[in-house]
Protein backbone atom coordinates (compact mmCIF):
# COMPACT_ATOMS: atom_id res chain seq x y z
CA UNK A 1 24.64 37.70 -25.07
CA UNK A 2 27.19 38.16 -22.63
CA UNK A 3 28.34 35.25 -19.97
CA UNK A 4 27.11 37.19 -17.27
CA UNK A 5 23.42 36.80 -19.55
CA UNK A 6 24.25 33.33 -19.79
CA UNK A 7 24.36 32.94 -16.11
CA UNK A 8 21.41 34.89 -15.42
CA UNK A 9 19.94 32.48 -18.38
CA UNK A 10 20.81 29.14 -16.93
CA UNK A 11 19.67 30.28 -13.33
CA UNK A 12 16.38 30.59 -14.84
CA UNK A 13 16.35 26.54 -14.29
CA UNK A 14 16.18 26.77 -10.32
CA UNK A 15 19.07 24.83 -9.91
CA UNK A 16 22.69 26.04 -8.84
CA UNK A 17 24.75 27.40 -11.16
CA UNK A 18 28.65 28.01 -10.90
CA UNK A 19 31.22 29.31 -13.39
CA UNK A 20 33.71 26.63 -14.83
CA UNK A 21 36.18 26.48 -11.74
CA UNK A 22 34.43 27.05 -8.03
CA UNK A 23 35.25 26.27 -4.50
CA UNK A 24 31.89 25.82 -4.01
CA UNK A 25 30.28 21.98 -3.53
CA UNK A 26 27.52 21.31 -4.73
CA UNK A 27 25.12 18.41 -5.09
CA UNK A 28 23.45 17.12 -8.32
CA UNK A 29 21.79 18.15 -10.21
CA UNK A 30 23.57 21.52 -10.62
CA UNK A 31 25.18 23.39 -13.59
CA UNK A 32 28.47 24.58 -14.49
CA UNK A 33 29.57 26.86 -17.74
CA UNK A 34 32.70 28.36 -18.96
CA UNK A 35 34.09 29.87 -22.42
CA UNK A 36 36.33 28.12 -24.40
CA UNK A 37 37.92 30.66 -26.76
CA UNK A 38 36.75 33.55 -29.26
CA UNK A 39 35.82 33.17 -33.30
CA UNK A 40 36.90 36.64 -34.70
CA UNK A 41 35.88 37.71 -38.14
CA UNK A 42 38.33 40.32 -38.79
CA UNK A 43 39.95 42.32 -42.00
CA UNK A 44 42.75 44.78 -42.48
CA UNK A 45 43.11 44.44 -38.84
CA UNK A 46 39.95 44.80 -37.95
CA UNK A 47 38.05 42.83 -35.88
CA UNK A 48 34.19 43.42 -37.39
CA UNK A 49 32.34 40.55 -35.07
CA UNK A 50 33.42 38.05 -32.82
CA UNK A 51 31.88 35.21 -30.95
CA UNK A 52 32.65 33.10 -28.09
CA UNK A 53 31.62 29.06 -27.40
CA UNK A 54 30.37 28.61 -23.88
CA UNK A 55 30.08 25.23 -22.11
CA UNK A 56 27.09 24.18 -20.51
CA UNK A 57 27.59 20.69 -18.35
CA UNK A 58 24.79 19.43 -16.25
CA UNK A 59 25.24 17.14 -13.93
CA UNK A 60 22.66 14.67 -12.08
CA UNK A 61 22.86 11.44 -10.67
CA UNK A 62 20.20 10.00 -12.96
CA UNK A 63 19.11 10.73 -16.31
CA UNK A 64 16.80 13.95 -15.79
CA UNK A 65 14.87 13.99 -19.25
CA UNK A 66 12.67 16.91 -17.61
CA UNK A 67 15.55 19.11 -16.53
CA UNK A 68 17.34 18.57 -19.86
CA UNK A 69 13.93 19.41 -21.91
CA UNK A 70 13.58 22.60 -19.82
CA UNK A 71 17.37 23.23 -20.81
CA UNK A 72 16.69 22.88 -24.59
CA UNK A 73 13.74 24.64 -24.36
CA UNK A 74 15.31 27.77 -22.69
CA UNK A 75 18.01 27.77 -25.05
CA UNK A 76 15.57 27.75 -28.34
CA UNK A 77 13.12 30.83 -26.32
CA UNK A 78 17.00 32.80 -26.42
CA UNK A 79 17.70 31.83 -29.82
CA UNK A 80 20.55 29.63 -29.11
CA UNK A 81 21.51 26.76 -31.15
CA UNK A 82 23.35 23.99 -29.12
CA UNK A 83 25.33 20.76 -29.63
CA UNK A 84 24.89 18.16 -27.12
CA UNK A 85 26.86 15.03 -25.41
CA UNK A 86 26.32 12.96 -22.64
CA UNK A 87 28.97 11.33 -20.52
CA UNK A 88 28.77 9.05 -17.07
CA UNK A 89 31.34 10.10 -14.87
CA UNK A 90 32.40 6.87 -13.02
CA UNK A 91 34.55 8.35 -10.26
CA UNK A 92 31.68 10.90 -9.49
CA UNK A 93 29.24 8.24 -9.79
CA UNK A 94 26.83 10.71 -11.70
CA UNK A 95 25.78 12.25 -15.82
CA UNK A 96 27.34 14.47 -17.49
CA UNK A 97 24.73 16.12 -20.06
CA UNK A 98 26.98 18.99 -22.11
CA UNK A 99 26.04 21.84 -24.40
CA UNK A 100 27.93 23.48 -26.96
CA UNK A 101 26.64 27.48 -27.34
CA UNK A 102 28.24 30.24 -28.98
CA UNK A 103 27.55 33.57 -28.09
């Protein structure tokens, strides 16, 4: 799956969705994603496979079980194990819900 997939993925939701770093406001709840490196598997010099984490942070200014049920349940239908924190954001006065993917 490529990040461009990913997007197209997450927009599935019906909420906005923006890449990691965005003029764009918007209000809660939206998402944001980004990558956050590459795991090669490589010999002789070779790279044979390699994989990237993505990000997934949702935010919302209340606890959205819903939303982040609809989430997981997109994820599983593409195959896509995830990790998952939540954070509140005091200065933004809103949740962060994040997911840990690796494509």
């Amino acid at each position: 799956m490529t990040l461009s997939e990913v997007k197209m993925m997450l927009k599935e939701l019906g909420i906005d969705v923006k890449y990691r770093y965005s003029k764009k406001v918007l209000s809660p709840p939206y998402i944001t994603y980004y990558r956050v490196g590459s795991n090669a598997y490589y010999a002789d010099g070779v790279t044979y496979f390699a994989s990237s984490p993505i990000i997934i942070e949702l935010y919302a200014d209340d606890i959205d079980i819903l939303l982040e049920e609809r989430l997981e349940s997109l994820l599983k239908e593409k195959g896509l194990a995830w990790e998952k924190d939540e954070d509140w954001i005091a200065s933004e006065n809103m949740y962060q819900i994040t997911y840990e993917i690796e494509v």
